[in-house]
PDB file of N, CA and C in Angstrom:
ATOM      1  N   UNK A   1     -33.044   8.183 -15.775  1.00  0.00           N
ATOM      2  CA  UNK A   1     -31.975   7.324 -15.301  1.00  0.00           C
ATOM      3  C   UNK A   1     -31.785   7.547 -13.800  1.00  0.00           C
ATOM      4  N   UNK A   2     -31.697   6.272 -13.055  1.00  0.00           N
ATOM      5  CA  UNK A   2     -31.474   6.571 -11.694  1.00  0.00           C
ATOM      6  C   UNK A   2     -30.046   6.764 -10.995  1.00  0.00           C
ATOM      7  N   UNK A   3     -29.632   7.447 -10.509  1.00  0.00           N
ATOM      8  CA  UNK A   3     -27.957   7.652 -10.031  1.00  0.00           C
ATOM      9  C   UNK A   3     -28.220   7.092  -8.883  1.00  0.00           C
ATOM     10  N   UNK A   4     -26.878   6.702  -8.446  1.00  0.00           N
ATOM     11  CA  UNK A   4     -25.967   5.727  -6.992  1.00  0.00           C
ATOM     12  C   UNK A   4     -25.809   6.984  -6.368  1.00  0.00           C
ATOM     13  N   UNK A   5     -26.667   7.050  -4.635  1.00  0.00           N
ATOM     14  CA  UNK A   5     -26.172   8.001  -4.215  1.00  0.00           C
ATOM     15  C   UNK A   5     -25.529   7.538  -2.865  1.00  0.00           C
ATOM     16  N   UNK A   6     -24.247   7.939  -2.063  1.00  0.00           N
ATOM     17  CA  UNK A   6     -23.646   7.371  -0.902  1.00  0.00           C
ATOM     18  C   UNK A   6     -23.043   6.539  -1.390  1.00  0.00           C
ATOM     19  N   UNK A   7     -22.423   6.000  -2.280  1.00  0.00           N
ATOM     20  CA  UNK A   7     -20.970   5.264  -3.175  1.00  0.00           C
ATOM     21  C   UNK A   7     -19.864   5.749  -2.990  1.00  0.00           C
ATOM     22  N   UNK A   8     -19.191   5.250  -2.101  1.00  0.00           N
ATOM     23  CA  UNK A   8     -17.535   5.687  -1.724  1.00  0.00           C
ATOM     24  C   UNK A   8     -16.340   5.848  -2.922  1.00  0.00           C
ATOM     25  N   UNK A   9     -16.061   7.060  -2.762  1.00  0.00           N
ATOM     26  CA  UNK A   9     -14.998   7.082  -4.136  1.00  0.00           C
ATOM     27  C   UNK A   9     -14.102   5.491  -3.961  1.00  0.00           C
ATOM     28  N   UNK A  10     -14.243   5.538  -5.390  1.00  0.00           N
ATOM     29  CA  UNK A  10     -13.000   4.784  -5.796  1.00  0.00           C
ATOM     30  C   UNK A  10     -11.627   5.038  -6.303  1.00  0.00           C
ATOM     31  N   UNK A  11     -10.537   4.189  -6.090  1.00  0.00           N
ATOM     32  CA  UNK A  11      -9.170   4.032  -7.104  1.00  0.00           C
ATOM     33  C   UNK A  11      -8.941   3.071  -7.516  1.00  0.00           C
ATOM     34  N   UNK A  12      -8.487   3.458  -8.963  1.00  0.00           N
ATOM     35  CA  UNK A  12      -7.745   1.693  -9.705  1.00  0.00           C
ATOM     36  C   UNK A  12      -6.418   1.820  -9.219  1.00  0.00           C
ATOM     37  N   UNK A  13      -5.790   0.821  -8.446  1.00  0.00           N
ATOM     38  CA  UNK A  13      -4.397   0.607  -8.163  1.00  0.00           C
ATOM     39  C   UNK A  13      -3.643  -0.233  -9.183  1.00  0.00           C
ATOM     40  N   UNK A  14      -2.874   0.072  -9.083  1.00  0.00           N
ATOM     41  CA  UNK A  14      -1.507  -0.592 -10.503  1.00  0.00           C
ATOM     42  C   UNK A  14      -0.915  -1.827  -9.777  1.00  0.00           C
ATOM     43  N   UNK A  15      -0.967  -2.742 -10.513  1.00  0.00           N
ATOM     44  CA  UNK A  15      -0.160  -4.228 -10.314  1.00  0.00           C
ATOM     45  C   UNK A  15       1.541  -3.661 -10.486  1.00  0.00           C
ATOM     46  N   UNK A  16       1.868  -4.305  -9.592  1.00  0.00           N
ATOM     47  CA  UNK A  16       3.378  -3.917  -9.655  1.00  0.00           C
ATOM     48  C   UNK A  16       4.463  -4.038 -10.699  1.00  0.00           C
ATOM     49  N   UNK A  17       3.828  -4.516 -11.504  1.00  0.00           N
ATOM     50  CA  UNK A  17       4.305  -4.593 -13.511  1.00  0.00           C
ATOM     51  C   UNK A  17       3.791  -3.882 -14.143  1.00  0.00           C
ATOM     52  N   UNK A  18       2.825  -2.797 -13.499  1.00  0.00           N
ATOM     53  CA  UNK A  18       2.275  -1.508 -13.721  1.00  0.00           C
ATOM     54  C   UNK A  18       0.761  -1.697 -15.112  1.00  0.00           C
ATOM     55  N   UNK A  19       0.597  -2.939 -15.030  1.00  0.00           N
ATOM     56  CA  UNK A  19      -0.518  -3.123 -15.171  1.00  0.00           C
ATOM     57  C   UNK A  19      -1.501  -2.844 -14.705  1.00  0.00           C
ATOM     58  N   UNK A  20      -3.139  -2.706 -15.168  1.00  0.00           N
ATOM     59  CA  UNK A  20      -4.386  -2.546 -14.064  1.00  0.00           C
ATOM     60  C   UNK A  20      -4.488  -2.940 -13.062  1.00  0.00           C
ATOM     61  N   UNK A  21      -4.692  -3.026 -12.030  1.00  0.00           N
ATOM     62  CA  UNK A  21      -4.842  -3.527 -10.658  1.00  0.00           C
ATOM     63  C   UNK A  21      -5.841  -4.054 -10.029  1.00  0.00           C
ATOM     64  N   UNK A  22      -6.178  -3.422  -8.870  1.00  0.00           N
ATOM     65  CA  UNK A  22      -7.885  -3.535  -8.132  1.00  0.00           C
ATOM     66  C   UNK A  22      -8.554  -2.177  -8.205  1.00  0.00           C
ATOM     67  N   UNK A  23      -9.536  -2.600  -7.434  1.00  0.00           N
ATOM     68  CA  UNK A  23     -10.675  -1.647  -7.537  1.00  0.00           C
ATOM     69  C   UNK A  23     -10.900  -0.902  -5.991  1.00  0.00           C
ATOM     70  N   UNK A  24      -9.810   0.031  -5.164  1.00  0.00           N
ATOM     71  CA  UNK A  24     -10.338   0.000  -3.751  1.00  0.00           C
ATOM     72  C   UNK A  24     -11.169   1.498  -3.349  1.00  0.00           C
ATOM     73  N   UNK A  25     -11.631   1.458  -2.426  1.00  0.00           N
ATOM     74  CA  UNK A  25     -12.459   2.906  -1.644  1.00  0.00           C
ATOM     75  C   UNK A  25     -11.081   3.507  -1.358  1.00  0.00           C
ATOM     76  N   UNK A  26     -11.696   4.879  -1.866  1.00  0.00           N
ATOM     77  CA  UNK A  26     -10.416   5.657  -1.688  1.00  0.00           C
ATOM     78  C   UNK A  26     -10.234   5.967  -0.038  1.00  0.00           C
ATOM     79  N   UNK A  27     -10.673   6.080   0.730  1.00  0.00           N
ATOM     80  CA  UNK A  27     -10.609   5.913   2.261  1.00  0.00           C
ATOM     81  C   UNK A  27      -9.343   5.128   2.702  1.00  0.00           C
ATOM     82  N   UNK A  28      -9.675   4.080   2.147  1.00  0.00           N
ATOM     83  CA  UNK A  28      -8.745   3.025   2.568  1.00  0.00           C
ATOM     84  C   UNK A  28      -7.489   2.860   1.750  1.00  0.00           C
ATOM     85  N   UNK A  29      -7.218   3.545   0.904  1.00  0.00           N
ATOM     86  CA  UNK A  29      -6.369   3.597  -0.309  1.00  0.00           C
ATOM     87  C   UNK A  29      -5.251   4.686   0.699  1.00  0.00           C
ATOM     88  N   UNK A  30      -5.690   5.726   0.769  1.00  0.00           N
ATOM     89  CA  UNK A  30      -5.433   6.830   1.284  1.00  0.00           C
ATOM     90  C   UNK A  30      -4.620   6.610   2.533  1.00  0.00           C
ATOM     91  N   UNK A  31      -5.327   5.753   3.299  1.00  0.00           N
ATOM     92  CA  UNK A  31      -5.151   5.828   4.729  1.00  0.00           C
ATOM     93  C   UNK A  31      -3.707   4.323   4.999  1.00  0.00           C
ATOM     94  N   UNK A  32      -4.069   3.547   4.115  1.00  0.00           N
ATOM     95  CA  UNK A  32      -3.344   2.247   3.962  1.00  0.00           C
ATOM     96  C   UNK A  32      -1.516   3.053   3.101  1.00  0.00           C
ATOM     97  N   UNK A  33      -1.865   3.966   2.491  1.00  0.00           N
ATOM     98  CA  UNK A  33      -0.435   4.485   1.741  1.00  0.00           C
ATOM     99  C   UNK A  33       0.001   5.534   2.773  1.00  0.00           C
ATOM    100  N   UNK A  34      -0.854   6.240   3.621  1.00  0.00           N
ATOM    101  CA  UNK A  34       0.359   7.228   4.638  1.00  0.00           C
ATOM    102  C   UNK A  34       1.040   6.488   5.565  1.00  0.00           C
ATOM    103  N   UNK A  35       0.083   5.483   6.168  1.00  0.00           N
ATOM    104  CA  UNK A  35       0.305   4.542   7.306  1.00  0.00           C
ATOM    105  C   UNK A  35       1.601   3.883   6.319  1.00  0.00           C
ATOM    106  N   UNK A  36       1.768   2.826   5.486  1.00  0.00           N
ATOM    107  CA  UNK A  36       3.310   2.794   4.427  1.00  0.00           C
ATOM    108  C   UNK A  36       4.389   3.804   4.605  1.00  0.00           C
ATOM    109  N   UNK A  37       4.111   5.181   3.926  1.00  0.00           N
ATOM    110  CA  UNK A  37       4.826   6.308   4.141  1.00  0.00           C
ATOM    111  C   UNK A  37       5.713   6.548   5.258  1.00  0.00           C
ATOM    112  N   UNK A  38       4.865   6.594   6.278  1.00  0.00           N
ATOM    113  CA  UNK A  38       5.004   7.000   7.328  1.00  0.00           C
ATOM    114  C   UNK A  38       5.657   6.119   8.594  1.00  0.00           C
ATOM    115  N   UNK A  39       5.651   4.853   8.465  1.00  0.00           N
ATOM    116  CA  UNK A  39       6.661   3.384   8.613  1.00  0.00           C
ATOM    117  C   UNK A  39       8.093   3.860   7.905  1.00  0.00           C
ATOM    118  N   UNK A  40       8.158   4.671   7.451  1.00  0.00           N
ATOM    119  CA  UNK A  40       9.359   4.912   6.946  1.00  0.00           C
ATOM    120  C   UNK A  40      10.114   6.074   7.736  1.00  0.00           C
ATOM    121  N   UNK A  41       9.529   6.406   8.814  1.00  0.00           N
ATOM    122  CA  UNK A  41      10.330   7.915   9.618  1.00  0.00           C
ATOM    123  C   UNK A  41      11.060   7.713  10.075  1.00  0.00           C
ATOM    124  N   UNK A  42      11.364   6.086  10.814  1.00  0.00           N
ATOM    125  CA  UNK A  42      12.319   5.355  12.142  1.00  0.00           C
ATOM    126  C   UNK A  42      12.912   4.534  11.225  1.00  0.00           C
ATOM    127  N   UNK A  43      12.958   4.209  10.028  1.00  0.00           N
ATOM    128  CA  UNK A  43      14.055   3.524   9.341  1.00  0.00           C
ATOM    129  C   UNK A  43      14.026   3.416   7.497  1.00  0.00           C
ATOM    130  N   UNK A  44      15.406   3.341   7.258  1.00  0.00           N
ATOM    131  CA  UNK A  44      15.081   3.643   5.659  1.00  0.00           C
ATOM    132  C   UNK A  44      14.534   2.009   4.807  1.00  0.00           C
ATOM    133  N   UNK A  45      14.847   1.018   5.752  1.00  0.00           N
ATOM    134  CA  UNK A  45      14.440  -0.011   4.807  1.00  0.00           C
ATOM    135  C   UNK A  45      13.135  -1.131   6.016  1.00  0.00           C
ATOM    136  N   UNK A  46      12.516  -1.299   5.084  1.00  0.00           N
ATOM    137  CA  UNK A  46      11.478  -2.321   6.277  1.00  0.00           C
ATOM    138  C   UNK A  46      11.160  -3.495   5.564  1.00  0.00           C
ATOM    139  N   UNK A  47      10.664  -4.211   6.293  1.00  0.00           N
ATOM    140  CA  UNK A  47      10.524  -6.247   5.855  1.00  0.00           C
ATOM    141  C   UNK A  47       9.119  -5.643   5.410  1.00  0.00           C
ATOM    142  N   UNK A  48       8.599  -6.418   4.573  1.00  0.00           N
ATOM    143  CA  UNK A  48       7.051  -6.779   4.352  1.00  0.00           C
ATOM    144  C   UNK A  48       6.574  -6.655   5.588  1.00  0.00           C
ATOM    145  N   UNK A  49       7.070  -8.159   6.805  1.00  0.00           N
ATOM    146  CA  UNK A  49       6.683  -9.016   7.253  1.00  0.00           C
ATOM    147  C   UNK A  49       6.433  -7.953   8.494  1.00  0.00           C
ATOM    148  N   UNK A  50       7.442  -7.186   8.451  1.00  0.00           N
ATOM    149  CA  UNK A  50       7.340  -6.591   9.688  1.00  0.00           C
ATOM    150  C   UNK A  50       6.147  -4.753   9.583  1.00  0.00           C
ATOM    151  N   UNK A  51       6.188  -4.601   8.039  1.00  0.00           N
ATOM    152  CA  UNK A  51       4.938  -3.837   7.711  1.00  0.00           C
ATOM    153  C   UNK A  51       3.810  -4.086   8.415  1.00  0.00           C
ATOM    154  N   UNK A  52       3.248  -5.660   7.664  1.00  0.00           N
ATOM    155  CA  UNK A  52       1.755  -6.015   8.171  1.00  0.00           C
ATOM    156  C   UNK A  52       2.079  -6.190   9.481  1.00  0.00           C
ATOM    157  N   UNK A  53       2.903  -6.540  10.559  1.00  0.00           N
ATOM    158  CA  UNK A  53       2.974  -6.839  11.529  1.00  0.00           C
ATOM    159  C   UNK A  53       2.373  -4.962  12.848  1.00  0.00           C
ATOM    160  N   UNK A  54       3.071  -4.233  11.887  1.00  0.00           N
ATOM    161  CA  UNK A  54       2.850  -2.799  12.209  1.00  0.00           C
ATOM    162  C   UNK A  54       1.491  -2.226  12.236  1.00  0.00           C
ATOM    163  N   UNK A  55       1.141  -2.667  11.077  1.00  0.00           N
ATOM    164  CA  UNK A  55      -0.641  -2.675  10.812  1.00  0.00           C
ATOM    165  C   UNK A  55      -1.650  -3.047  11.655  1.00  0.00           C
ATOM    166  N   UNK A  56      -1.361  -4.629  11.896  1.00  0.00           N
ATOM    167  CA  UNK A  56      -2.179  -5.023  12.630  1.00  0.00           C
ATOM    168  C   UNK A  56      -2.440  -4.378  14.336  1.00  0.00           C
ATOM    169  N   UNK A  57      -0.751  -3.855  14.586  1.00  0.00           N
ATOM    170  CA  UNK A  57      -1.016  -3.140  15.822  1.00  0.00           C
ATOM    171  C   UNK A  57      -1.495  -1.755  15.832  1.00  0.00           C
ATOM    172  N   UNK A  58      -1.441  -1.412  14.913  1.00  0.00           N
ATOM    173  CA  UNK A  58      -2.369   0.052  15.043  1.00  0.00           C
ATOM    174  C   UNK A  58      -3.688   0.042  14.193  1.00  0.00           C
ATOM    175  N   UNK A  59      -4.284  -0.433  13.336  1.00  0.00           N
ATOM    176  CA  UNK A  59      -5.668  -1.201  13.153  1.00  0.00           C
ATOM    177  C   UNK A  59      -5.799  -0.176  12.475  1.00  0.00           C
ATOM    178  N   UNK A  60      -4.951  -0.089  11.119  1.00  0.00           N
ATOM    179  CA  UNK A  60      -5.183   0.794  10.052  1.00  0.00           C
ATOM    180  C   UNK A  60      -6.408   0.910   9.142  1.00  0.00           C
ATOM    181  N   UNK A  61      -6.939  -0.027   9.188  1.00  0.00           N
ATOM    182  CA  UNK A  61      -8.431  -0.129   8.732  1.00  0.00           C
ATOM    183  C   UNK A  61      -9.069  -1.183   9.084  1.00  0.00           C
ATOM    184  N   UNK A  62     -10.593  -0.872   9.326  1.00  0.00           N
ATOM    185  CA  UNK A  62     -11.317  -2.308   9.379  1.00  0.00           C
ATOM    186  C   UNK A  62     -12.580  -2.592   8.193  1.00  0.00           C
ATOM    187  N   UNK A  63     -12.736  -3.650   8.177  1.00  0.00           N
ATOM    188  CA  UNK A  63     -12.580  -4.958   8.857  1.00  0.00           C
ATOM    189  C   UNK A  63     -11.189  -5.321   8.825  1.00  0.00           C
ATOM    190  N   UNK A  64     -10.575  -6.365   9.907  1.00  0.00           N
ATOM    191  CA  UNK A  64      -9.139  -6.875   9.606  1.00  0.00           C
ATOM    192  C   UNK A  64      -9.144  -7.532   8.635  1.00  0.00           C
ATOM    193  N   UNK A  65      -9.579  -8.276   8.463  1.00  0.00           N
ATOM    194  CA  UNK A  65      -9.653  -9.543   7.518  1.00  0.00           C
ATOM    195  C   UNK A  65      -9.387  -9.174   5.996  1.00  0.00           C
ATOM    196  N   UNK A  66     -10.205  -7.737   5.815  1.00  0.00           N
ATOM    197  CA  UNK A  66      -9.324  -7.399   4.718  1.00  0.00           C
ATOM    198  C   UNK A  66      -8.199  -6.263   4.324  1.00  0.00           C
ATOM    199  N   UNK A  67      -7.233  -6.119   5.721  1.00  0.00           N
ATOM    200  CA  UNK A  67      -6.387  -5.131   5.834  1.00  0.00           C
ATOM    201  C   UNK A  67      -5.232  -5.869   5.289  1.00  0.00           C
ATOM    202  N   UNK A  68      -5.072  -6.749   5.376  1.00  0.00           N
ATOM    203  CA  UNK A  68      -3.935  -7.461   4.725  1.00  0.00           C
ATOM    204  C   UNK A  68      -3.843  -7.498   2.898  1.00  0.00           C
ATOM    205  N   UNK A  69      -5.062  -7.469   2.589  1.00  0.00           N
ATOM    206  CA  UNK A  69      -5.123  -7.508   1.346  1.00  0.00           C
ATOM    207  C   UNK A  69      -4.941  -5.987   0.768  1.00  0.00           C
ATOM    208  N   UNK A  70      -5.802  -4.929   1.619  1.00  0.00           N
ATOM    209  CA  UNK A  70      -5.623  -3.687   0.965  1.00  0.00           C
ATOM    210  C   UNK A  70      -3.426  -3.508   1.013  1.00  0.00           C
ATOM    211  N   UNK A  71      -3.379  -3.647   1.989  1.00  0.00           N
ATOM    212  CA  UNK A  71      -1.588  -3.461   2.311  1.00  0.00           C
ATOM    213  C   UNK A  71      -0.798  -4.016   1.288  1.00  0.00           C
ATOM    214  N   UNK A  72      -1.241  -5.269   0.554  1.00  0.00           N
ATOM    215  CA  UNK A  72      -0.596  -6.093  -0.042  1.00  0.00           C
ATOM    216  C   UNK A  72      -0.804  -5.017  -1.437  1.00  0.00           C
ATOM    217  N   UNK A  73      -2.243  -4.480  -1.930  1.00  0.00           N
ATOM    218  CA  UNK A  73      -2.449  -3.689  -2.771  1.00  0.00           C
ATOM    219  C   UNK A  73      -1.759  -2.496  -3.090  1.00  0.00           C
ATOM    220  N   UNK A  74      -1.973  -1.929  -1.913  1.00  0.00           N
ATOM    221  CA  UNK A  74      -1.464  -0.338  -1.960  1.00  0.00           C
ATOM    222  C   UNK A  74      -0.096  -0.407  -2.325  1.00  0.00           C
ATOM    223  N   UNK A  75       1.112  -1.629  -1.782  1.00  0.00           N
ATOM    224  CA  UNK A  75       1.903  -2.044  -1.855  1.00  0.00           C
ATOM    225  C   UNK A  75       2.085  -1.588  -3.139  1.00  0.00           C
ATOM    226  N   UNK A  76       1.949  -2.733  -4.042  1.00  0.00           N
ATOM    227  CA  UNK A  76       1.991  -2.954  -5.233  1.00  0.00           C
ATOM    228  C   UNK A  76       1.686  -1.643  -5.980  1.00  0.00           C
ATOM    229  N   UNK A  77       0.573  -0.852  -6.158  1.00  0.00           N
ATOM    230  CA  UNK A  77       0.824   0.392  -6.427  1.00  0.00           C
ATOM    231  C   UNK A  77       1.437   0.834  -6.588  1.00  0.00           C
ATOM    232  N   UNK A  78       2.728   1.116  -5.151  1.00  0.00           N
ATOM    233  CA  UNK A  78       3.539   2.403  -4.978  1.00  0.00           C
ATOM    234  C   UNK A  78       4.616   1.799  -5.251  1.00  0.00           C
ATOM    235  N   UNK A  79       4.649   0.437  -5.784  1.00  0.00           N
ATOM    236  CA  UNK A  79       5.703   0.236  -6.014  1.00  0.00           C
ATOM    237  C   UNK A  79       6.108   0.364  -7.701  1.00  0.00           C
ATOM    238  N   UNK A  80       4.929  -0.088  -8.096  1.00  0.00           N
ATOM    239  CA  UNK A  80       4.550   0.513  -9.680  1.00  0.00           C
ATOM    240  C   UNK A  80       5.054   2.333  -9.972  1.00  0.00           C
ATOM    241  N   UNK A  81       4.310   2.923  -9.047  1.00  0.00           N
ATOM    242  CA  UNK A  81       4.491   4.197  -9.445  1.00  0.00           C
ATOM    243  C   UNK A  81       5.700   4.939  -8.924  1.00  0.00           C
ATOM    244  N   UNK A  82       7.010   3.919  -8.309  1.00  0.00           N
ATOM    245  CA  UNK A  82       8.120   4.536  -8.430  1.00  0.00           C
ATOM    246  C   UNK A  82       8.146   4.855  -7.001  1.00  0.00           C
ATOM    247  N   UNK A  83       7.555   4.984  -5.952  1.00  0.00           N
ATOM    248  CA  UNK A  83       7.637   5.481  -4.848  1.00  0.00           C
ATOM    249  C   UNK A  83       8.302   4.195  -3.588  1.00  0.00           C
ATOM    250  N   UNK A  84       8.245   3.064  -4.402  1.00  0.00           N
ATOM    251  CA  UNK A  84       8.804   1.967  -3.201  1.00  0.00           C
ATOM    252  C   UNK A  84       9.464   0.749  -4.240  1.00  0.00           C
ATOM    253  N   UNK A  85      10.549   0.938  -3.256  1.00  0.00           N
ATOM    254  CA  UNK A  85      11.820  -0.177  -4.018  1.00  0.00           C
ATOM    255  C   UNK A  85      11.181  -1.460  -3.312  1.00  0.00           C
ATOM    256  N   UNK A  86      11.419  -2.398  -4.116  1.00  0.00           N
ATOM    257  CA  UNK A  86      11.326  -3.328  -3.200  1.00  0.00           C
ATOM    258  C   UNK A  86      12.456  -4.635  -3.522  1.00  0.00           C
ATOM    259  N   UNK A  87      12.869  -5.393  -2.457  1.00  0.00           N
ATOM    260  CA  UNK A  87      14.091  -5.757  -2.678  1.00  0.00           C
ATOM    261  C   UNK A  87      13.731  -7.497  -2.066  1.00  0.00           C
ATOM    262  N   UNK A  88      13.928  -8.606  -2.818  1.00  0.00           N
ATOM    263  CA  UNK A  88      13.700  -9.999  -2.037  1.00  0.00           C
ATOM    264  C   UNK A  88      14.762 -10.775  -1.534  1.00  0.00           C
ATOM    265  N   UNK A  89      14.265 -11.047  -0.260  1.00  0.00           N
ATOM    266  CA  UNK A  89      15.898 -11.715   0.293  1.00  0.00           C
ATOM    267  C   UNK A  89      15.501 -12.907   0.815  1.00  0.00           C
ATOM    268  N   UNK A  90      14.464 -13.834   0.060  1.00  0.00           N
ATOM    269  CA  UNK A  90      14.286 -15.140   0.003  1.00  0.00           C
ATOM    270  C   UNK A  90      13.615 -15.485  -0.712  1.00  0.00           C
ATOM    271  N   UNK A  91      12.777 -16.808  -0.898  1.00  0.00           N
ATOM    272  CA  UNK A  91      12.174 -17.361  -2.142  1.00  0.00           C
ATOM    273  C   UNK A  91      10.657 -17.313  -1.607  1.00  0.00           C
ATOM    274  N   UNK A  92      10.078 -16.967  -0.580  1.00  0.00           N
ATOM    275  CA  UNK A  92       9.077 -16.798  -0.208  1.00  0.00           C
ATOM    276  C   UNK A  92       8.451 -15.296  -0.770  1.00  0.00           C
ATOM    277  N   UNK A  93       7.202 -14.791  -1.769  1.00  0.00           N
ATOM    278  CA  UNK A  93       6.896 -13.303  -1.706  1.00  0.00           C
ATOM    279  C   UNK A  93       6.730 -12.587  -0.509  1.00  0.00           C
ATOM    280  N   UNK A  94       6.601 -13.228   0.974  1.00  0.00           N
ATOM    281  CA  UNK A  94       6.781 -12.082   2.033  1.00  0.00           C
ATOM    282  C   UNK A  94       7.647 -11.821   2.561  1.00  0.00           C
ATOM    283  N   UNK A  95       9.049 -12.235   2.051  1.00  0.00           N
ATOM    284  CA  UNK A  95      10.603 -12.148   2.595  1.00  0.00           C
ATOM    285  C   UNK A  95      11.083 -10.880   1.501  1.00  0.00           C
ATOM    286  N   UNK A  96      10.423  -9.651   1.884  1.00  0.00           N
ATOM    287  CA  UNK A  96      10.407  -8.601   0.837  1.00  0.00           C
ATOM    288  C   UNK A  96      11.418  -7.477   2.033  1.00  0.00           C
ATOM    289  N   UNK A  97      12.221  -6.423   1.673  1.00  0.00           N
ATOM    290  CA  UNK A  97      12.947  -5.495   1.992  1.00  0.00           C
ATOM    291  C   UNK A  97      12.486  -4.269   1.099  1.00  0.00           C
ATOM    292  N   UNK A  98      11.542  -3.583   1.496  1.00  0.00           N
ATOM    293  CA  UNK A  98      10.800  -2.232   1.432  1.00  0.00           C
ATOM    294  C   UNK A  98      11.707  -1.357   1.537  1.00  0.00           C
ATOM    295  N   UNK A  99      11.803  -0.047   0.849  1.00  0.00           N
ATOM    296  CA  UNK A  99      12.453   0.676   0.457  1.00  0.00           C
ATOM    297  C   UNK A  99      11.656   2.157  -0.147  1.00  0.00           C
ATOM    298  N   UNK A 100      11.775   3.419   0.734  1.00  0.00           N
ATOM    299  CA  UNK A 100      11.047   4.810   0.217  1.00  0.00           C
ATOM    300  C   UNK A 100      12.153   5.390  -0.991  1.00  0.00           C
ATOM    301  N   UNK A 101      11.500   5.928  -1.711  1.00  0.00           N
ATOM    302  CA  UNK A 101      11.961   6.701  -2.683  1.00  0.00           C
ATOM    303  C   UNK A 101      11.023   8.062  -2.395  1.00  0.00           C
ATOM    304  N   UNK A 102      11.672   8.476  -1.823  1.00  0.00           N
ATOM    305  CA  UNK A 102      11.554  10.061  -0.763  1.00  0.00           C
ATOM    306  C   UNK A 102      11.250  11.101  -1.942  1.00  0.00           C
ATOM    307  N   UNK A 103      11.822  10.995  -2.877  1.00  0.00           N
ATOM    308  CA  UNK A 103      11.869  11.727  -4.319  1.00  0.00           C
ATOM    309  C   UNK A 103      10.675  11.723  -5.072  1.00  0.00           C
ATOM    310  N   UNK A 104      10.078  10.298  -5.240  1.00  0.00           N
ATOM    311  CA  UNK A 104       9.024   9.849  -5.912  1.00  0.00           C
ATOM    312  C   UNK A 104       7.705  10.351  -4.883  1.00  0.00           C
ATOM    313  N   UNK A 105       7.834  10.467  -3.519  1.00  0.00           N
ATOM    314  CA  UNK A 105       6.879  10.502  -2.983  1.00  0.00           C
ATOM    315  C   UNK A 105       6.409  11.967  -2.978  1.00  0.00           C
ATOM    316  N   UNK A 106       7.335  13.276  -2.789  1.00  0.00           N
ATOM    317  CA  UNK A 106       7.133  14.194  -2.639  1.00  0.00           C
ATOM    318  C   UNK A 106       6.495  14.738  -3.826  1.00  0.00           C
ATOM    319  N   UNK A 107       6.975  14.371  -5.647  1.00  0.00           N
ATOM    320  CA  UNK A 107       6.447  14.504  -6.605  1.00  0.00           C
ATOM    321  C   UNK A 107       4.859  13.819  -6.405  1.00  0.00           C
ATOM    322  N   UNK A 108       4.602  12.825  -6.169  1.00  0.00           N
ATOM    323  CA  UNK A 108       3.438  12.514  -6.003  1.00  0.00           C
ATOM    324  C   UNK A 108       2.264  13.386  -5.526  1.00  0.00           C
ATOM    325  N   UNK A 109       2.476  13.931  -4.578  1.00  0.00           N
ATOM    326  CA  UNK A 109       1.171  14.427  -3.539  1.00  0.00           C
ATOM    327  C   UNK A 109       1.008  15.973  -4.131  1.00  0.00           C
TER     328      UNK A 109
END
């Protein structure tokens, strides 16, 4: 039998109804949830809108094109696993009010 060698770990991320999710490289899994985390030092609640907006200026991963999607992922995750409230204050899904659960996160790691 031949083995895959140089295959980037993977994670299954949780749909935010805590269902199965996606399929991402843990690199980017990793790096896309501290960069989240860590948006949280200068304030306790943040917009979606103004998340990805944060992202794009510090170029949390590339390619861009699919940094929006991992963000939207990882999102959903941590919001599944208790670590991010999330709160809607319009009828649009990116009119979202982000929220750390400081508690959930420290149990995590």
């Amino acid at each position: 039998m031949e083995t895959i060698k140089n295959v980037p770990e993977r994670i299954v991320t949780l749909n935010a109804d805590g269902t199965r999710g996606s399929v991402l490289s843990k690199k980017y899994y990793e790096r896309m949830r501290e960069f989240i985390i860590s948006a949280f030092d200068s304030a306790p609640e943040i917009a979606f809108t103004d998340l990805m907006a944060g992202m794009t200026q510090f170029h949390v991963i590339e390619p861009y094109e699919n940094a929006v999607w991992h963000l939207l992922k990882v999102k959903q995750d941590l919001q599944a696993r208790g670590i991010l409230r999330v709160r809607f204050i319009g009828f649009s899904p990116k009119q979202q009010m982000l929220r750390l659960n400081r508690k959930a996160v420290i149990s995590s790691r």
